[in-house]
PDB file of N, CA and C in Angstrom:
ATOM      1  N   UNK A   1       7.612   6.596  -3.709  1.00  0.00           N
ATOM      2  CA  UNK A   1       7.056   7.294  -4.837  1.00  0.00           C
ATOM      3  C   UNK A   1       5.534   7.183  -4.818  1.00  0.00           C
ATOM      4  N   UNK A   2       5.310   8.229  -5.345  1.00  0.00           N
ATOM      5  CA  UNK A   2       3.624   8.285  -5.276  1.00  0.00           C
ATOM      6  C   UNK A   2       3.144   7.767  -6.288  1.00  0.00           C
ATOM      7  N   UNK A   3       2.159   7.007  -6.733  1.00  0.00           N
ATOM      8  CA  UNK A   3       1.208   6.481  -8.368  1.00  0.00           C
ATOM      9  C   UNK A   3      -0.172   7.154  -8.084  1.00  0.00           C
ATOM     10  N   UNK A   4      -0.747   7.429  -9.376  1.00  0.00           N
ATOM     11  CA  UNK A   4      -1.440   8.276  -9.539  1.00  0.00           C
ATOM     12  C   UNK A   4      -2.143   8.048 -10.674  1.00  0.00           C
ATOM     13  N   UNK A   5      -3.341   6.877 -10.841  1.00  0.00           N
ATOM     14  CA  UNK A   5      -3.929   6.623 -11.250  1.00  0.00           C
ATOM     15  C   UNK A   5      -5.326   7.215 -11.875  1.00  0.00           C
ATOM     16  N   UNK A   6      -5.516   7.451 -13.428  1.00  0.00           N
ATOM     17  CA  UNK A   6      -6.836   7.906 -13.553  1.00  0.00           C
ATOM     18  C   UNK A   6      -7.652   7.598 -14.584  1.00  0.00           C
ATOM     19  N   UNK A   7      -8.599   7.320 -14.327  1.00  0.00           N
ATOM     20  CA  UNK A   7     -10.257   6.869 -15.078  1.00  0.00           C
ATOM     21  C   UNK A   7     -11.180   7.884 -15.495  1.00  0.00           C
ATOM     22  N   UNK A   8     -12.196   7.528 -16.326  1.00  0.00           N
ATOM     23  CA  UNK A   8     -12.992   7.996 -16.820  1.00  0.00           C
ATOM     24  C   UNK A   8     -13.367   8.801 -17.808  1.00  0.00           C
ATOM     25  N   UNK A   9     -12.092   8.856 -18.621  1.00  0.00           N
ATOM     26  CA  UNK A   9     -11.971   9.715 -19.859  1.00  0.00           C
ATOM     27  C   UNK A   9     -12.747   8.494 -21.281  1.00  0.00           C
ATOM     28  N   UNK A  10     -12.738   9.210 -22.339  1.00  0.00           N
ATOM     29  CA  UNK A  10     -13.629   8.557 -23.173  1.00  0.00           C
ATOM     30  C   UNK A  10     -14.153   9.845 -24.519  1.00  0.00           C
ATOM     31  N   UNK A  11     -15.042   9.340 -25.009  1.00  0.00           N
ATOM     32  CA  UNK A  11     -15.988  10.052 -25.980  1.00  0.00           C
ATOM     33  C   UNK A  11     -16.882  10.015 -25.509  1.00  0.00           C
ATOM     34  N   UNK A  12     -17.639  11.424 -25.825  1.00  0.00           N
ATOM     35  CA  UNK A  12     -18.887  11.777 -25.533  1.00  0.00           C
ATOM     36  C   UNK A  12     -19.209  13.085 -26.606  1.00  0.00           C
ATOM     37  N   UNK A  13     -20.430  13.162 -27.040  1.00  0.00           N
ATOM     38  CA  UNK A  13     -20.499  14.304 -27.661  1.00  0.00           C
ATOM     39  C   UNK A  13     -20.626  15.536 -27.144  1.00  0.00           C
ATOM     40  N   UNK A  14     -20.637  16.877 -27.740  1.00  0.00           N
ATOM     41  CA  UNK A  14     -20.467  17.874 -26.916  1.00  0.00           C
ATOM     42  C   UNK A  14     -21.372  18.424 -26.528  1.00  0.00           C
ATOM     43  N   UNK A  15     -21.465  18.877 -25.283  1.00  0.00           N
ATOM     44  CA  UNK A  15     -22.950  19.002 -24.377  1.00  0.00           C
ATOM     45  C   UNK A  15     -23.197  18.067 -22.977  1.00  0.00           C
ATOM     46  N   UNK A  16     -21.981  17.091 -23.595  1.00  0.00           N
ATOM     47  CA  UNK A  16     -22.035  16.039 -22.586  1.00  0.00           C
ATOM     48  C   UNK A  16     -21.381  16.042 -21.229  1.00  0.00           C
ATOM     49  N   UNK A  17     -21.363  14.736 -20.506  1.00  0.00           N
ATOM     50  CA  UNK A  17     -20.678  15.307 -19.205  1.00  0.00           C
ATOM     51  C   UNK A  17     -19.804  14.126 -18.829  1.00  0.00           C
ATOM     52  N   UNK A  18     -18.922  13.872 -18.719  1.00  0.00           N
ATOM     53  CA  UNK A  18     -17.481  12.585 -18.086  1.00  0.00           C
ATOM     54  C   UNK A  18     -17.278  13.476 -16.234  1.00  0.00           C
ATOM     55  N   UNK A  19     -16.627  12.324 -15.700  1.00  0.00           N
ATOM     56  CA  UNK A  19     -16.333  12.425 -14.484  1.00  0.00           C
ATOM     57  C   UNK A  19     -15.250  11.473 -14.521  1.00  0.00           C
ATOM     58  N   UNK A  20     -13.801  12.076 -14.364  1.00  0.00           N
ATOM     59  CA  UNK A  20     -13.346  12.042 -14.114  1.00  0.00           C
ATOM     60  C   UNK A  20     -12.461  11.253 -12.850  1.00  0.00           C
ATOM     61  N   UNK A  21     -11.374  10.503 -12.493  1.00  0.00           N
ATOM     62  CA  UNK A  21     -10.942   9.733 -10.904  1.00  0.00           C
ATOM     63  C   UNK A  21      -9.852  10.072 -11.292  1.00  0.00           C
ATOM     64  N   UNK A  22      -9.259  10.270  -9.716  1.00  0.00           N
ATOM     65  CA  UNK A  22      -7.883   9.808  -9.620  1.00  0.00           C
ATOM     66  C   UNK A  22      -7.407   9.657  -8.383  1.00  0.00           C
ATOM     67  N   UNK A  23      -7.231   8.299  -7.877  1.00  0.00           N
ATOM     68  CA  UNK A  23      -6.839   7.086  -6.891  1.00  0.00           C
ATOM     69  C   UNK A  23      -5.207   7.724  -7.112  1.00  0.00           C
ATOM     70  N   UNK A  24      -4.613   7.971  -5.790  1.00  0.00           N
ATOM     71  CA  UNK A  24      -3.453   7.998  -5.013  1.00  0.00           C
ATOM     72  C   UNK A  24      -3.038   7.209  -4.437  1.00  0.00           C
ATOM     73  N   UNK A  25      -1.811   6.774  -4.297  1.00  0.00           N
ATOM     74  CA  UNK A  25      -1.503   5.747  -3.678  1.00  0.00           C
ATOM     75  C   UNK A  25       0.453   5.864  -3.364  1.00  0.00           C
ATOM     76  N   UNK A  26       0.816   4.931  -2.363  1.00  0.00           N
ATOM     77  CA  UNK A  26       2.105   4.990  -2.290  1.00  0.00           C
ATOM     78  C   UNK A  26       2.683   5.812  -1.174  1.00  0.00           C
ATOM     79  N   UNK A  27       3.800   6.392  -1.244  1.00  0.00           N
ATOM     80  CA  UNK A  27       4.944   7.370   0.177  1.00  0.00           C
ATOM     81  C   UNK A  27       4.066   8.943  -0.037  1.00  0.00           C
ATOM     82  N   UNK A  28       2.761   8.935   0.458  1.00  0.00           N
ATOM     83  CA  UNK A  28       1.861  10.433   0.709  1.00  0.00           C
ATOM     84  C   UNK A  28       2.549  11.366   1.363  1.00  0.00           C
ATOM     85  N   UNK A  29       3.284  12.171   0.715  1.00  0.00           N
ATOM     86  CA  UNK A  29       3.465  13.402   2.517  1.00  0.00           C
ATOM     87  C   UNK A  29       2.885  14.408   2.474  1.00  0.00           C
ATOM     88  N   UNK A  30       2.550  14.880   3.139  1.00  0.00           N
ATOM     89  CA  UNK A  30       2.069  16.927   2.813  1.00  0.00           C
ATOM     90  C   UNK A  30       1.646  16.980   1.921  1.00  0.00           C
ATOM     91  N   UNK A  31       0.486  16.909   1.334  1.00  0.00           N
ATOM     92  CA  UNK A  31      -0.089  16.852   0.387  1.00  0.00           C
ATOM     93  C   UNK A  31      -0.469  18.732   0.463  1.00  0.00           C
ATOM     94  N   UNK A  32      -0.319  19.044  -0.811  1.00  0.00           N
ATOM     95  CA  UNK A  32      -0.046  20.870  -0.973  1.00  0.00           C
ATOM     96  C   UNK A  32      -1.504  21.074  -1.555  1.00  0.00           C
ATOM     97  N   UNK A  33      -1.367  20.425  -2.802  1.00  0.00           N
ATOM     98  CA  UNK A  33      -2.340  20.212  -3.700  1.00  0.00           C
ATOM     99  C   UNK A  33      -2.505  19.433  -4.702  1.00  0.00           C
ATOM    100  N   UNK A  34      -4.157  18.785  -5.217  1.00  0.00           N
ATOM    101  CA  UNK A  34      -4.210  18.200  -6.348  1.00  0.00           C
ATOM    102  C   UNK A  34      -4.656  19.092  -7.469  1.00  0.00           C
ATOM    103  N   UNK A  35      -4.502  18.382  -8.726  1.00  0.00           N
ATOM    104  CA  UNK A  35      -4.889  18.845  -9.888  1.00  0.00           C
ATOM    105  C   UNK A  35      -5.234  18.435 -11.031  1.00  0.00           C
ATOM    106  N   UNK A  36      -5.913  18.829 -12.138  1.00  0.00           N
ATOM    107  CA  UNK A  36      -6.134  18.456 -13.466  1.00  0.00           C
ATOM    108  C   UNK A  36      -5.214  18.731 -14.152  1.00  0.00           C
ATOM    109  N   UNK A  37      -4.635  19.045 -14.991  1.00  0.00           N
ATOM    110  CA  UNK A  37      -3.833  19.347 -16.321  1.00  0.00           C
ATOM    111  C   UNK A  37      -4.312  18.691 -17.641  1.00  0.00           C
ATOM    112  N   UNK A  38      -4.320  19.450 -18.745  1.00  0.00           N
ATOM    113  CA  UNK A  38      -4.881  19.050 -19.517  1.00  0.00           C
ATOM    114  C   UNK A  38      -3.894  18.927 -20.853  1.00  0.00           C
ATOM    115  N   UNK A  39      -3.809  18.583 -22.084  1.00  0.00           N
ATOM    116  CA  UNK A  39      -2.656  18.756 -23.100  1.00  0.00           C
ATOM    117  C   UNK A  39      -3.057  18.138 -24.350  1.00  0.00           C
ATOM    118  N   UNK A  40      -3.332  19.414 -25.123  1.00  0.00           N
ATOM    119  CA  UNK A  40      -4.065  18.952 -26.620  1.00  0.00           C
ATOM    120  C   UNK A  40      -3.283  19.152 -27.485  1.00  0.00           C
ATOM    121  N   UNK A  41      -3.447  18.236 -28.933  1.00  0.00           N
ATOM    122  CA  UNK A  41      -2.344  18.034 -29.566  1.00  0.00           C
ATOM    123  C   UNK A  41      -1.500  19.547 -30.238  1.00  0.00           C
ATOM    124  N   UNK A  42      -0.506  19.847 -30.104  1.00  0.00           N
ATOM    125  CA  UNK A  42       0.354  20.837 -30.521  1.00  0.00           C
ATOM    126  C   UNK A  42       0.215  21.986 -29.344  1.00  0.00           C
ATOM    127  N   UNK A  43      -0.256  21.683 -28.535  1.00  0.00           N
ATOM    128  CA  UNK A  43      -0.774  22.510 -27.386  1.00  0.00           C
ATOM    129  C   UNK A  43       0.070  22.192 -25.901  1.00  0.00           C
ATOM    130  N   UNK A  44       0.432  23.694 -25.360  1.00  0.00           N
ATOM    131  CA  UNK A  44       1.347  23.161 -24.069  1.00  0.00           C
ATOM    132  C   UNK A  44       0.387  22.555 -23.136  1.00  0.00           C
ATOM    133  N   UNK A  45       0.961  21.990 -22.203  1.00  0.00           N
ATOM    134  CA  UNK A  45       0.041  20.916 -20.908  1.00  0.00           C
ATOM    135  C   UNK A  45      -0.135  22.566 -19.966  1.00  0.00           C
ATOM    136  N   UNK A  46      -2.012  22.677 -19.735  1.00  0.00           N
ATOM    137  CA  UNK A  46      -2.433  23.725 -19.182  1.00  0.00           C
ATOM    138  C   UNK A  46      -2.816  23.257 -17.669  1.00  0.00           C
ATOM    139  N   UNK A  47      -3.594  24.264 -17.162  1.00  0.00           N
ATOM    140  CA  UNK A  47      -3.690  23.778 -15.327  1.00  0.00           C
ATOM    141  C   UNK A  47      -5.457  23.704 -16.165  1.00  0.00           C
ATOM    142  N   UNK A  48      -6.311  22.778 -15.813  1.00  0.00           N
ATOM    143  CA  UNK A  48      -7.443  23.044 -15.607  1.00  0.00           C
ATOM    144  C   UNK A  48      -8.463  23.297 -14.241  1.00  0.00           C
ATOM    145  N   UNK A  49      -7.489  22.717 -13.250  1.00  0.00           N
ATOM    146  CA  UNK A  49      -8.544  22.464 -11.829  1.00  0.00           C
ATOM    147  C   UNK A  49      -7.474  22.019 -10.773  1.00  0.00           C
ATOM    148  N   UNK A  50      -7.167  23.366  -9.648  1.00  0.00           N
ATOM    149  CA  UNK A  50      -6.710  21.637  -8.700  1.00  0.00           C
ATOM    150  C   UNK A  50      -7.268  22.423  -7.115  1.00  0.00           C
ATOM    151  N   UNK A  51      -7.087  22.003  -6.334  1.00  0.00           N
ATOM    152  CA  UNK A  51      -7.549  21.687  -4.827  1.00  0.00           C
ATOM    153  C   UNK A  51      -6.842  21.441  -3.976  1.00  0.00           C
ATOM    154  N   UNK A  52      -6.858  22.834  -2.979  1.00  0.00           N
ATOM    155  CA  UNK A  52      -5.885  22.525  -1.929  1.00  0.00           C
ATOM    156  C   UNK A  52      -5.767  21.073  -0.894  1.00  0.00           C
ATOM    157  N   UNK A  53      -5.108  21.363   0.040  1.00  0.00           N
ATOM    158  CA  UNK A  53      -5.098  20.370   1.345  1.00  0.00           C
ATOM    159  C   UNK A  53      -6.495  21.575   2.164  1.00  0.00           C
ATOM    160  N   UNK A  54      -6.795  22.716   2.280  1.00  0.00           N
ATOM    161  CA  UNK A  54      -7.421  22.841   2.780  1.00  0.00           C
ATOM    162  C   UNK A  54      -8.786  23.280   1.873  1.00  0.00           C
ATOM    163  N   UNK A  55      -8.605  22.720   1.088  1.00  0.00           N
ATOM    164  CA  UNK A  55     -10.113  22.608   0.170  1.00  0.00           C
ATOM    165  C   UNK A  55     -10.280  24.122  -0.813  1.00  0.00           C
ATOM    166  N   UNK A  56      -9.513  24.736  -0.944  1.00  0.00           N
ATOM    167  CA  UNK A  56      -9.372  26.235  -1.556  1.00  0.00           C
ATOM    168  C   UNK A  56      -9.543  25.106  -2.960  1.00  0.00           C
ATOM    169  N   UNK A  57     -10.447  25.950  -3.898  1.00  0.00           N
ATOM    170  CA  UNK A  57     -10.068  25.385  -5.506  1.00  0.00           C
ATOM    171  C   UNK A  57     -10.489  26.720  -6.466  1.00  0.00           C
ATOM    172  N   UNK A  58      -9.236  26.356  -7.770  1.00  0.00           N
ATOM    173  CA  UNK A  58      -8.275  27.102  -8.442  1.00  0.00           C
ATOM    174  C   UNK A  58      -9.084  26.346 -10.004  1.00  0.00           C
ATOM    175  N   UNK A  59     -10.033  27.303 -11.047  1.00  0.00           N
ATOM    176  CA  UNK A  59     -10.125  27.043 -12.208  1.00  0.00           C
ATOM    177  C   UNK A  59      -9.726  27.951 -13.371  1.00  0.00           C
ATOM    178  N   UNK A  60      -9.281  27.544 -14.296  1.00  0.00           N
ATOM    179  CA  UNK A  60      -8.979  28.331 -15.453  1.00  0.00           C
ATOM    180  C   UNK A  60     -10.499  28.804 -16.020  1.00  0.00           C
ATOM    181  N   UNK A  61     -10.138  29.858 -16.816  1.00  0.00           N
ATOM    182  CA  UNK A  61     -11.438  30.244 -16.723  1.00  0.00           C
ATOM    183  C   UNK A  61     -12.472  29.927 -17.977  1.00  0.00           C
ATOM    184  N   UNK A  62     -11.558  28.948 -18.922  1.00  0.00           N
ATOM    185  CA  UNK A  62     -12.369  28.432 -19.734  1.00  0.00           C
ATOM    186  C   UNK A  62     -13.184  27.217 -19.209  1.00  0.00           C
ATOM    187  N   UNK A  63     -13.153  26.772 -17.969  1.00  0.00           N
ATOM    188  CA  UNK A  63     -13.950  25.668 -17.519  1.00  0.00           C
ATOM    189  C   UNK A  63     -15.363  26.308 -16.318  1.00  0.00           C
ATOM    190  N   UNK A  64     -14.562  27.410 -16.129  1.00  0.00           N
ATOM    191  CA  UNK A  64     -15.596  28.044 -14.885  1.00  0.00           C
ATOM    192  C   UNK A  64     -16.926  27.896 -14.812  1.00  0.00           C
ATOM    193  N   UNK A  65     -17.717  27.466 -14.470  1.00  0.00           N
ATOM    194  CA  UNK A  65     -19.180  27.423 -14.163  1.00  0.00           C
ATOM    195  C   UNK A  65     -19.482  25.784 -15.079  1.00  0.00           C
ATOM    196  N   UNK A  66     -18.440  24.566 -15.703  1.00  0.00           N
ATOM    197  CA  UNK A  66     -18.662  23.678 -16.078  1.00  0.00           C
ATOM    198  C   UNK A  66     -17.903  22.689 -15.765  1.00  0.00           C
ATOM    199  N   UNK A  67     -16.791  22.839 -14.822  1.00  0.00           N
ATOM    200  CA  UNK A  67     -15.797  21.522 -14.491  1.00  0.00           C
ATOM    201  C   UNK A  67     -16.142  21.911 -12.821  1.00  0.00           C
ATOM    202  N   UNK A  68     -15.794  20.941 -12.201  1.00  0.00           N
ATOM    203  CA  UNK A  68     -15.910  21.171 -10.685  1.00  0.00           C
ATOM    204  C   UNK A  68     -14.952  19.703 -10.287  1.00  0.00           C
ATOM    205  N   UNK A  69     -14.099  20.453  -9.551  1.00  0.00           N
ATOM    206  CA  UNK A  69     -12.448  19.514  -8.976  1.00  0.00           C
ATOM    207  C   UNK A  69     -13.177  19.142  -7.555  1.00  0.00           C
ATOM    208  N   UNK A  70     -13.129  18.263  -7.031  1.00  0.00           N
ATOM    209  CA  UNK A  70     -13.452  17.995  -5.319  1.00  0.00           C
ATOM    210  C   UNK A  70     -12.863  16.735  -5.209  1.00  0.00           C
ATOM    211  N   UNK A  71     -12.587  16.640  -3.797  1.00  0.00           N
ATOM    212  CA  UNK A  71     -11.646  15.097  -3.249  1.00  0.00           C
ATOM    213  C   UNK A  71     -12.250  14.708  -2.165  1.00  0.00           C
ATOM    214  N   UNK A  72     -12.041  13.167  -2.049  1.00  0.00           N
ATOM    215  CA  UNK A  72     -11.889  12.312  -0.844  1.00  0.00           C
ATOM    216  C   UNK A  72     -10.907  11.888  -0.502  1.00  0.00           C
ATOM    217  N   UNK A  73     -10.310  12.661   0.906  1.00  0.00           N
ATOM    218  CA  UNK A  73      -9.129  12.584   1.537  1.00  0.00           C
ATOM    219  C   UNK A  73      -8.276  10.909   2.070  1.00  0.00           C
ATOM    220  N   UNK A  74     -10.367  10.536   2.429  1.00  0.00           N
ATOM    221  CA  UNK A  74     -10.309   9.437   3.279  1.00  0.00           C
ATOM    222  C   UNK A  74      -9.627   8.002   1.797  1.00  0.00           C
ATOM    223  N   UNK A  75     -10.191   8.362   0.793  1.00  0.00           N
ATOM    224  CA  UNK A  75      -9.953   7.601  -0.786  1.00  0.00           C
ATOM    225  C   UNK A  75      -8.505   7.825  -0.964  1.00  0.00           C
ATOM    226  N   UNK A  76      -8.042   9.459  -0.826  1.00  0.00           N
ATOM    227  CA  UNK A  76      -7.411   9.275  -1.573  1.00  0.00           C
ATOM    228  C   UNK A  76      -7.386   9.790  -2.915  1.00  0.00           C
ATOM    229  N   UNK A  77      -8.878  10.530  -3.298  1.00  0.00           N
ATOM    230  CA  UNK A  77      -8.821  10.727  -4.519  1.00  0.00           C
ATOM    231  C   UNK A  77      -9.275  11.504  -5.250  1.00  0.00           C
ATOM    232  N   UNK A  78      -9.281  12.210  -6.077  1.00  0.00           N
ATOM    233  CA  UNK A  78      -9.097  13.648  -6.841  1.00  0.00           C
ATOM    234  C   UNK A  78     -10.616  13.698  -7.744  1.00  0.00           C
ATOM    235  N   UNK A  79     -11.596  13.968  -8.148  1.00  0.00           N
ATOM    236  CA  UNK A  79     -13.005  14.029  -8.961  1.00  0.00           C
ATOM    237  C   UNK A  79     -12.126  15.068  -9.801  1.00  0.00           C
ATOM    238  N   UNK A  80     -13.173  14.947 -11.080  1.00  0.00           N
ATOM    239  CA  UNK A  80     -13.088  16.129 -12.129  1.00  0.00           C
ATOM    240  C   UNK A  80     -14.677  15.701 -12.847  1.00  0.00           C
ATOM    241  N   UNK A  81     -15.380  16.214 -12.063  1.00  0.00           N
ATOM    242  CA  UNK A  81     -16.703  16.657 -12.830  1.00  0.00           C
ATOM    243  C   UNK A  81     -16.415  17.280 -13.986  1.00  0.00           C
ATOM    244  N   UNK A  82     -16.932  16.967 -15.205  1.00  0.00           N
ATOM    245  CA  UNK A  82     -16.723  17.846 -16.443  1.00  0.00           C
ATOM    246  C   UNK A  82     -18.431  17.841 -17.198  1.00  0.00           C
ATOM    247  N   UNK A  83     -18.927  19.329 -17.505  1.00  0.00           N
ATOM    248  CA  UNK A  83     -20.041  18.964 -17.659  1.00  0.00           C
ATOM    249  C   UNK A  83     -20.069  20.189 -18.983  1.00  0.00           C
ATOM    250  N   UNK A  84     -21.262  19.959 -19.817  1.00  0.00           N
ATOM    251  CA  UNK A  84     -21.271  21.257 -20.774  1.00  0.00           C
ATOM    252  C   UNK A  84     -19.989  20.932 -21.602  1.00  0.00           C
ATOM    253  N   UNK A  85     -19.115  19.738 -21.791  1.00  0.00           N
ATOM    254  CA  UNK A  85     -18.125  19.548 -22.917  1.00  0.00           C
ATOM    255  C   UNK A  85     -18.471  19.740 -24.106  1.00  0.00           C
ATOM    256  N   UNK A  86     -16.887  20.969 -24.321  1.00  0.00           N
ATOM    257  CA  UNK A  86     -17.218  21.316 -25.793  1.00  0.00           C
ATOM    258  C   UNK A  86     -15.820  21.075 -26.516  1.00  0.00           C
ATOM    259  N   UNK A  87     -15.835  20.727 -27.503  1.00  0.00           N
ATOM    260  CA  UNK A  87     -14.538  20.362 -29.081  1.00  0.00           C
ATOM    261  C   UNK A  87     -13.144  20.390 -28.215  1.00  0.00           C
ATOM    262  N   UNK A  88     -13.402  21.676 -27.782  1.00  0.00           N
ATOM    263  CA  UNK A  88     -12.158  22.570 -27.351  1.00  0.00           C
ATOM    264  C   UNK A  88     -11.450  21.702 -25.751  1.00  0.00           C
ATOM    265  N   UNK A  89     -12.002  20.892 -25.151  1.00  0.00           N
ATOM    266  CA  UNK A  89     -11.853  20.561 -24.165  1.00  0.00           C
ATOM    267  C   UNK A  89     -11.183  18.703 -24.352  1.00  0.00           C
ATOM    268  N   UNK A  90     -11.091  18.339 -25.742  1.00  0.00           N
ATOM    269  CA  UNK A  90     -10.441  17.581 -26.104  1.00  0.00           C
ATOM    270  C   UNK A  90      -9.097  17.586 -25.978  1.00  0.00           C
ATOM    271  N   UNK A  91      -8.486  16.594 -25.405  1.00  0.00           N
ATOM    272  CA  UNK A  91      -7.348  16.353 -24.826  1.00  0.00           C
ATOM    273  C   UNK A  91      -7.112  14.957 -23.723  1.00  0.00           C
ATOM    274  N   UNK A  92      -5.441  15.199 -23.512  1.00  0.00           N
ATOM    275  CA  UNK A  92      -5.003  13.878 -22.715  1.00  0.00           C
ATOM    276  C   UNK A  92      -4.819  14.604 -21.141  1.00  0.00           C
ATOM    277  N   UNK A  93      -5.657  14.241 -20.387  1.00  0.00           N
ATOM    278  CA  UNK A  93      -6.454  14.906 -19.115  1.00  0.00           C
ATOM    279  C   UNK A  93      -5.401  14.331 -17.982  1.00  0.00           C
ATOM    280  N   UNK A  94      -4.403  14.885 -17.231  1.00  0.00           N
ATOM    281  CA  UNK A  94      -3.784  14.026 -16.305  1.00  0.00           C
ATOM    282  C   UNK A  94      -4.027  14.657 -14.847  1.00  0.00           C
ATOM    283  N   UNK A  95      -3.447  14.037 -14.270  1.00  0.00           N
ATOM    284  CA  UNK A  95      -3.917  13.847 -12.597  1.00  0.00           C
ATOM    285  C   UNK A  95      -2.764  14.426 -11.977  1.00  0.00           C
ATOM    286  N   UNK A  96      -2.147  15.613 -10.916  1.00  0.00           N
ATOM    287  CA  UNK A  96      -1.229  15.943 -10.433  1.00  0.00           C
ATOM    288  C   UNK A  96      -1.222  15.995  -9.090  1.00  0.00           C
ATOM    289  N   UNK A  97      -0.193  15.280  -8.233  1.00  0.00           N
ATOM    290  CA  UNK A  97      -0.362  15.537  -6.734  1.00  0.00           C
ATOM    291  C   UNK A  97       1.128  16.418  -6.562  1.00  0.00           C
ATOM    292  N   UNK A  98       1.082  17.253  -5.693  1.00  0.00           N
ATOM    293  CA  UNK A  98       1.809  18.060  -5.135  1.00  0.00           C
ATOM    294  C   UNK A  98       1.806  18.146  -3.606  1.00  0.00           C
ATOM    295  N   UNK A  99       3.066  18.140  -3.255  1.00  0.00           N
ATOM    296  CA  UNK A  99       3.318  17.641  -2.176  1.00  0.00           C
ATOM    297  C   UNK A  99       5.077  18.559  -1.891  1.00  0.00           C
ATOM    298  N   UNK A 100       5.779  17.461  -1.269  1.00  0.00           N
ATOM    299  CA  UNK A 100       7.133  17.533  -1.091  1.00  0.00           C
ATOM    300  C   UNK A 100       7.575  17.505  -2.504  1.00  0.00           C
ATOM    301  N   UNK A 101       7.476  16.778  -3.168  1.00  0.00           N
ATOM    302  CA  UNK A 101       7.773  16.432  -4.937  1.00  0.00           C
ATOM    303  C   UNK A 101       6.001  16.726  -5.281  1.00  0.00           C
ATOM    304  N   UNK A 102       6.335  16.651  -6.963  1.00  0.00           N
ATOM    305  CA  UNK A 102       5.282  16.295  -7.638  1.00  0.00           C
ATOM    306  C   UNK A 102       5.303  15.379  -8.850  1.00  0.00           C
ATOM    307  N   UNK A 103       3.990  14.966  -8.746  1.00  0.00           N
ATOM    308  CA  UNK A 103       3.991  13.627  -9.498  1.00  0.00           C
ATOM    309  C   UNK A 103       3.103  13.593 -10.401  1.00  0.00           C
ATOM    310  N   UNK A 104       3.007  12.785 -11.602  1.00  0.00           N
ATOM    311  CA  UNK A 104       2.228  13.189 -12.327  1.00  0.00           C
ATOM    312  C   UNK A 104       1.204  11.703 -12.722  1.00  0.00           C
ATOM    313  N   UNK A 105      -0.036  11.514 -12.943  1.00  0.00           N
ATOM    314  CA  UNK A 105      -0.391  10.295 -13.225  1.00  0.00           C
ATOM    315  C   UNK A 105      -0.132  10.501 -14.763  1.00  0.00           C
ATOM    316  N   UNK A 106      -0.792   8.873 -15.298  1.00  0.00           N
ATOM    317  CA  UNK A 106      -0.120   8.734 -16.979  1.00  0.00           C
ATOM    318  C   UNK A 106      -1.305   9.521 -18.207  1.00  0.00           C
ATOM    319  N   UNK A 107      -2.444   9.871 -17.242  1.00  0.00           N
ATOM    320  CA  UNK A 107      -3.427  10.653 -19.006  1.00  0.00           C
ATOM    321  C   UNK A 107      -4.544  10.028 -19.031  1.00  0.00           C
ATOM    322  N   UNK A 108      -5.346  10.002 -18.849  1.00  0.00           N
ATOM    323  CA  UNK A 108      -6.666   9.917 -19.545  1.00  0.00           C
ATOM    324  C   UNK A 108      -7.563  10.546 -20.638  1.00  0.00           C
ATOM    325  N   UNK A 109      -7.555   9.977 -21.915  1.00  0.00           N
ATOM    326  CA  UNK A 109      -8.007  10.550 -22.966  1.00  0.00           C
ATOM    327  C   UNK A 109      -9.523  11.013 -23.161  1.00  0.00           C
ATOM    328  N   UNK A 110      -9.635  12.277 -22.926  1.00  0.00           N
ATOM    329  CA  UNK A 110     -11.222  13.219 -23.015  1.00  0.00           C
ATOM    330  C   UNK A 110     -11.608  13.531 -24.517  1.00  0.00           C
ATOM    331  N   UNK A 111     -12.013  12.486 -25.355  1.00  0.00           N
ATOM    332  CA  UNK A 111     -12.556  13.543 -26.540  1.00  0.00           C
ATOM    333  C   UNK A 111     -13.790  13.642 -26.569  1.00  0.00           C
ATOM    334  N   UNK A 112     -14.035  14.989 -26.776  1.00  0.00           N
ATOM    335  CA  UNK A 112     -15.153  15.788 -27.371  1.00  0.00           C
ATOM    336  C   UNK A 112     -15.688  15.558 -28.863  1.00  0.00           C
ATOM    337  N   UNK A 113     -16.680  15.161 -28.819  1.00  0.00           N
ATOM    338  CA  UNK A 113     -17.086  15.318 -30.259  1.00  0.00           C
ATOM    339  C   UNK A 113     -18.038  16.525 -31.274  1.00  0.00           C
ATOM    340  N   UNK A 114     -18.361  16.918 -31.900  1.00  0.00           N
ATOM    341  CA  UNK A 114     -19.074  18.516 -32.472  1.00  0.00           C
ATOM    342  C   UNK A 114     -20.052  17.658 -33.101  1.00  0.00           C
TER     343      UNK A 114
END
């Protein structure tokens, strides 16, 4: 099984910028793609960011020109630059590897403040 660890969520006010980790670890195979997902309260869990095996990356377009997804293969591990945070981007931020299965890490909490 894969674990899927992630850091760097927090408060910040809005305007601000968090960066995001997420450390992989465990039975790796074929890695397809990673990702962000995001899930605010009463709100379904959305795609925000993820990144192929061959480096192709995929944003929703409320983050476009302010989140930026990139990895270290050699780590292991998934970035989520988040910059220009606004209210709306508050949420429990998780980490997705896709592969043969997919797995999900446990959340890192992003709030935004106004």
């Amino acid at each position: 099984q894969v674990q899927l660890v992630e850091s760097g969520g927090g408060l910040v006010q809005a305007g601000g910028s968090l960066r995001l980790s997420c450390a992989a670890s465990g039975n790796i195979f074929s890695i397809n793609a990673m990702g962000w997902y995001r899930q605010a309260p009463g709100k379904q869990r959305e795609l925000v960011a993820r990144i192929t095996s061959g480096g192709r990356t995929n944003y929703t377009d409320s983050v476009k020109g302010r989140f930026t997804i990139s990895s270290d293969n050699g780590k292991m591990t998934v970035y989520l630059q988040m910059n220009s945070l606004k209210p709306e981007d508050t949420a429990v931020y998780f980490c997705r590897y896709s592969g043969t299965r997919s797995y999900w890490g446990q959340g890192t909490q992003v709030t935004v403040s106004s």
